[in-house]
C-alpha atoms as a PDB file:
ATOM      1  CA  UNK A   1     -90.080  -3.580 -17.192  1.00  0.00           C
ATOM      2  CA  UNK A   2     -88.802  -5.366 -20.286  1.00  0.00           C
ATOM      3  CA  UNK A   3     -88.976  -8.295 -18.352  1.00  0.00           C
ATOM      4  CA  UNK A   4     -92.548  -8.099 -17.818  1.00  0.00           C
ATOM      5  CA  UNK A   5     -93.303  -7.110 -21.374  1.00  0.00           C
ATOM      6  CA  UNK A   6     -91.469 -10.041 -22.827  1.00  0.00           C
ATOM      7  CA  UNK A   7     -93.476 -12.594 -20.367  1.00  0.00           C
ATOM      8  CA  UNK A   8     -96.799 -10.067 -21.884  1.00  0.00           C
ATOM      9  CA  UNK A   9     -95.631 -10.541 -25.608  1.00  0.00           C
ATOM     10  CA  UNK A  10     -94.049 -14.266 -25.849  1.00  0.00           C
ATOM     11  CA  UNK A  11     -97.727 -15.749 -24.137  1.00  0.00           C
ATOM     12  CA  UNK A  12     -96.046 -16.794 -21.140  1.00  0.00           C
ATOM     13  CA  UNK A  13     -98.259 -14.578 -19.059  1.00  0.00           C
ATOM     14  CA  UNK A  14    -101.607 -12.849 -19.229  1.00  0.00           C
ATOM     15  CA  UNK A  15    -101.769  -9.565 -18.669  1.00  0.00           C
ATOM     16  CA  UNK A  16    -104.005  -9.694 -16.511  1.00  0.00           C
ATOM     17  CA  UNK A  17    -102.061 -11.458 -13.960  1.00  0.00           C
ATOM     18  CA  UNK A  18     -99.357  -8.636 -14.324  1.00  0.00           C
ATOM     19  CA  UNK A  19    -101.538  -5.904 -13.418  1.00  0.00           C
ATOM     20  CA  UNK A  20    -102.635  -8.116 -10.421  1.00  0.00           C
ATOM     21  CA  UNK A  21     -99.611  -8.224  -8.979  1.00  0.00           C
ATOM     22  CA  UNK A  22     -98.341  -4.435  -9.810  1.00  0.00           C
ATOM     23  CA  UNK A  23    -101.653  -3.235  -8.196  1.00  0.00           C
ATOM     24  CA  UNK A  24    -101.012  -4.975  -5.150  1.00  0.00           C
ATOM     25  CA  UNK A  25     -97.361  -2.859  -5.304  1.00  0.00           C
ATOM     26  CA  UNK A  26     -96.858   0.196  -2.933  1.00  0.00           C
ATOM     27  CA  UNK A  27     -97.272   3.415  -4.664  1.00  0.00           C
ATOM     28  CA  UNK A  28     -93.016   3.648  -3.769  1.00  0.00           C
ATOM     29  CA  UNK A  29     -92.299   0.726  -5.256  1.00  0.00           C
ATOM     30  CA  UNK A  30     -89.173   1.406  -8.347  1.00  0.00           C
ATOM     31  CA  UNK A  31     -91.690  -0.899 -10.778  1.00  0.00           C
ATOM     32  CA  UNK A  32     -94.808   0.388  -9.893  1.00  0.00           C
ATOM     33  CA  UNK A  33     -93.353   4.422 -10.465  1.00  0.00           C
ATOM     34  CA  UNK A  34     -91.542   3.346 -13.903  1.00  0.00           C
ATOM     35  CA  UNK A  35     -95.183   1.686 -15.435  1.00  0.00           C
ATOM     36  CA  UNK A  36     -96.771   5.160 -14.034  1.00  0.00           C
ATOM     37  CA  UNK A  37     -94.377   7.376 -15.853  1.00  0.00           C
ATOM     38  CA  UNK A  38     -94.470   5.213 -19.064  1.00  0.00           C
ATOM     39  CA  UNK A  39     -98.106   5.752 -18.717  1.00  0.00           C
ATOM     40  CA  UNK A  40     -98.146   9.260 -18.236  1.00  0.00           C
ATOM     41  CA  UNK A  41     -95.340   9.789 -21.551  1.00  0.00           C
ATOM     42  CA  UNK A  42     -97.851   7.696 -23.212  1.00  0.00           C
ATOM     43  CA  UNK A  43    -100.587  10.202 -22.457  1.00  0.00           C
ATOM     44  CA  UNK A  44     -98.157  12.961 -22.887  1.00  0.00           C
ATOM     45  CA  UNK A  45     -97.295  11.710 -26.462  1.00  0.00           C
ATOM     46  CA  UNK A  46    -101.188  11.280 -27.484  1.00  0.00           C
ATOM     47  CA  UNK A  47    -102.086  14.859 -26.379  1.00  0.00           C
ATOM     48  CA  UNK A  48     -98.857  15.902 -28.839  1.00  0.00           C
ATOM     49  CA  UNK A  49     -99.826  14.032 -31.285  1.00  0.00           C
ATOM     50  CA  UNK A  50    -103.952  15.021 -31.314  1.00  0.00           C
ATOM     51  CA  UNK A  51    -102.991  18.653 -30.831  1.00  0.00           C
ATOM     52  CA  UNK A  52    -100.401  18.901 -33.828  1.00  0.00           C
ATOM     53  CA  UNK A  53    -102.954  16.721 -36.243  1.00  0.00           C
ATOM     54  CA  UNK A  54    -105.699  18.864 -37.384  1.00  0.00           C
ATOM     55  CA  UNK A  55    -107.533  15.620 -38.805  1.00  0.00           C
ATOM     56  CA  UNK A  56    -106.991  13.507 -35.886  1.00  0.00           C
ATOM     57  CA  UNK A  57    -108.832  16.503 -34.011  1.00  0.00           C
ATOM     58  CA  UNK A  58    -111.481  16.439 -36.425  1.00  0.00           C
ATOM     59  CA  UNK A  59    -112.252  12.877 -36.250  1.00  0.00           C
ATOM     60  CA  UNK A  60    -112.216  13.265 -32.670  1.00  0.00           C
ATOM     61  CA  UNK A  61    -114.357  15.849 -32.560  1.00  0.00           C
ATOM     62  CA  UNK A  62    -116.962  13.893 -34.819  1.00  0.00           C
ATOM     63  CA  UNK A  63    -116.791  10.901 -32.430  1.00  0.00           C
ATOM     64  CA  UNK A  64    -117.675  12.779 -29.723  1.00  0.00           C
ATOM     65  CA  UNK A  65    -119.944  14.834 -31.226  1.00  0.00           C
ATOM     66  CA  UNK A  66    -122.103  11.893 -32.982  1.00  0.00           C
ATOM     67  CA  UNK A  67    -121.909  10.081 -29.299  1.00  0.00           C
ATOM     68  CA  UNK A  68    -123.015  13.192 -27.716  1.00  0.00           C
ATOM     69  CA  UNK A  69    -126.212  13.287 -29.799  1.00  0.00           C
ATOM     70  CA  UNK A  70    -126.978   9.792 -29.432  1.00  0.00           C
ATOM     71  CA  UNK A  71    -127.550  10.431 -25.841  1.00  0.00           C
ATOM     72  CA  UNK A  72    -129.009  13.370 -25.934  1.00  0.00           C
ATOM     73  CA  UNK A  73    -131.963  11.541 -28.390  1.00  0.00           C
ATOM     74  CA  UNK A  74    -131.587   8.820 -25.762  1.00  0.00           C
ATOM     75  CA  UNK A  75    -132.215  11.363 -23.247  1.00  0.00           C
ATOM     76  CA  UNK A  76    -135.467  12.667 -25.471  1.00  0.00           C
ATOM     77  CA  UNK A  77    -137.086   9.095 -25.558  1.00  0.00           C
ATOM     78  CA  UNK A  78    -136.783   8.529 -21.960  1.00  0.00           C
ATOM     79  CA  UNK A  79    -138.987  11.094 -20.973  1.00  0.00           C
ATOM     80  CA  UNK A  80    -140.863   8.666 -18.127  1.00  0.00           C
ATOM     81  CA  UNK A  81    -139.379   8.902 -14.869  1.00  0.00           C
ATOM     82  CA  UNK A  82    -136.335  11.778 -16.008  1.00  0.00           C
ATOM     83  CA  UNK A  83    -134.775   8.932 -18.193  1.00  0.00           C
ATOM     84  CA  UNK A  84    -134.141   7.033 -14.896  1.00  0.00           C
ATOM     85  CA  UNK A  85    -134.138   3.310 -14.621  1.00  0.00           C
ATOM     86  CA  UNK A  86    -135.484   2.777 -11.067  1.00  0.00           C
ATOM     87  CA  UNK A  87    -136.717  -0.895 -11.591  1.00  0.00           C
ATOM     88  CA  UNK A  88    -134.278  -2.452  -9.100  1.00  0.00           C
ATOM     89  CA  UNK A  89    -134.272  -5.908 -10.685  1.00  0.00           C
ATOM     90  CA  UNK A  90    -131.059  -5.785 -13.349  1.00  0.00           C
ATOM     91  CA  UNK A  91    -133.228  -8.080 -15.795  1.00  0.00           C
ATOM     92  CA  UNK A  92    -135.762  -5.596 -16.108  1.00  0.00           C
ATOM     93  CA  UNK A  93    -133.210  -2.822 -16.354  1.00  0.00           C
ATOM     94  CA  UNK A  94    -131.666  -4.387 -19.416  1.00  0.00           C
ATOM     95  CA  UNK A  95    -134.888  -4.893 -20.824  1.00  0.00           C
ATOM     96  CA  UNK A  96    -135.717  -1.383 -20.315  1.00  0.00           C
ATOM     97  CA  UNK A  97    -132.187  -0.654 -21.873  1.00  0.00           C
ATOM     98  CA  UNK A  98    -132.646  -2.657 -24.895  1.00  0.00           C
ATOM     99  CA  UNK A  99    -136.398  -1.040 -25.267  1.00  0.00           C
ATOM    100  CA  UNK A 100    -134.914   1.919 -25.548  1.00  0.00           C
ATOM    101  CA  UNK A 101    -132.243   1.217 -27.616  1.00  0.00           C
ATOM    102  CA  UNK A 102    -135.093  -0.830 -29.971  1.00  0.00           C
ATOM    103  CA  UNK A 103    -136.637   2.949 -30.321  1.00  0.00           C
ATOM    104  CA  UNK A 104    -133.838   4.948 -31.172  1.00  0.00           C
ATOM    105  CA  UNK A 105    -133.130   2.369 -33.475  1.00  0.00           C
ATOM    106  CA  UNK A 106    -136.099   2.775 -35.422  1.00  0.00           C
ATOM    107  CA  UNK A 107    -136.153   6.785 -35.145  1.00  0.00           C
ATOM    108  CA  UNK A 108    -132.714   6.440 -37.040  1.00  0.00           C
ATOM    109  CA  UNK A 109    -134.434   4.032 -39.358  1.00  0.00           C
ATOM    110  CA  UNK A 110    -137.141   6.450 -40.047  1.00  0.00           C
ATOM    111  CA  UNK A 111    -135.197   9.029 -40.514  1.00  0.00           C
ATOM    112  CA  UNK A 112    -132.748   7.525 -43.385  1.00  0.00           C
ATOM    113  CA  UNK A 113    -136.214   6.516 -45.246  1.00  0.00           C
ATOM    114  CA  UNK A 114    -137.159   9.725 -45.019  1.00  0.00           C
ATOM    115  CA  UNK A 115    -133.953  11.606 -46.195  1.00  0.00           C
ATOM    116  CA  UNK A 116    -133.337   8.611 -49.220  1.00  0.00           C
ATOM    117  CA  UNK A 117    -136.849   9.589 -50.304  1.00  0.00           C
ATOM    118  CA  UNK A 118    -135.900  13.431 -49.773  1.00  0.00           C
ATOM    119  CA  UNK A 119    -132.701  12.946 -52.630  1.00  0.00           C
ATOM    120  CA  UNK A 120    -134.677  10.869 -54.732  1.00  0.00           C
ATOM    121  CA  UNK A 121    -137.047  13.742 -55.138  1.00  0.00           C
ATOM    122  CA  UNK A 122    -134.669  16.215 -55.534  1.00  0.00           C
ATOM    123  CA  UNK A 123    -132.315  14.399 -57.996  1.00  0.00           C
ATOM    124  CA  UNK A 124    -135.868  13.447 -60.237  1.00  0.00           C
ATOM    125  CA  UNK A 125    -136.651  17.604 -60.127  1.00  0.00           C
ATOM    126  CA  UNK A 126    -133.389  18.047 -61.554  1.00  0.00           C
ATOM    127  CA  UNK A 127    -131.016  18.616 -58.705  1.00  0.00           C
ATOM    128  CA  UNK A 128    -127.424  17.884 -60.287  1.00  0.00           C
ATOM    129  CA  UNK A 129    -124.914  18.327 -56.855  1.00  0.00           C
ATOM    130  CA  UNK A 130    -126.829  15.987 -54.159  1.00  0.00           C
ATOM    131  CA  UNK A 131    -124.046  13.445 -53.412  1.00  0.00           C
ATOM    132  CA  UNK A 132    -124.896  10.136 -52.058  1.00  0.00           C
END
C-alpha cells in the first residue's frame, strides 16, 4: 500500500491507473481488502469526527439544507411534464437544464432586490438591529 501511494504522491503514476488495476483485483485479493478497510476507517473516522463537532454538524446541516431547497424550487419551476425531461435528444435536455437553471437564477435575483429594498426601508424608518 505504501508502495502505491508513493508512485500516487512522487507523479510517477496517475491515480487513475491505480484504481484500474485494483478494480480489476478479486474481492480476496490481500491489496484489494487492505484499500477497503483503509476506506472504511476513513469513513469510520469522519462519522467520529462529524458526530463529536457540533459546528461541523451545523455546517452540514446548512449544506444540505440550502441544497435541499434549491431543488425543491427547482422542482416548483418545472411544473410541465412533473419536472421530467422527456426530450430524448441530450442537446435539448441541457438546454432545458440550463433554462431552468436561467429561471431560478433570476427568482434568486428577484428576491435579493426585493429583501435589499426591504432593509433599506426599515433602516430609513429607524430600525437600529437589521444587520447586513
Amino acid at each position: 500500500m505504501q508502495r502505491i501511494i508513493y508512485t500516487i504522491y512522487s507523479g510517477q503514476t496517475k491515480a487513475s491507473q491505480i484504481i484500474r488495476k485494483l478494480s480489476s483485483f478479486n474481492a480476496k485479493h490481500p491489496l484489494h481488502k487492505a484499500f477497503r478497510n483503509l476506506g472504511r476507517l476513513c469513513k469510520t473516522r469522519h462519522i467520529f469526527e462529524m458526530a463529536g463537532d457540533m459546528n461541523f454538524r451545523r455546517n452540514m446541516l446548512q449544506g444540505l439544507n440550502k441544497g435541499e431547497s434549491r431543488n425543491a424550487f427547482s422542482n416548483e419551476v418545472r411544473f410541465g411534464s412533473r419536472g421530467v425531461f422527456k426530450e430524448k435528444d441530450p442537446e435539448l435536455r441541457v438546454c432545458m437544464a440550463s433554462a431552468t437553471n436561467l429561471v431560478i437564477l433570476c427568482a434568486s435575483i428577484c428576491n435579493t432586490i426585493e429583501i435589499q429594498q426591504k432593509i433599506r426601508s426599515l433602516k430609513a424608518e429607524g430600525m437600529k438591529n437589521i444587520r447586513r
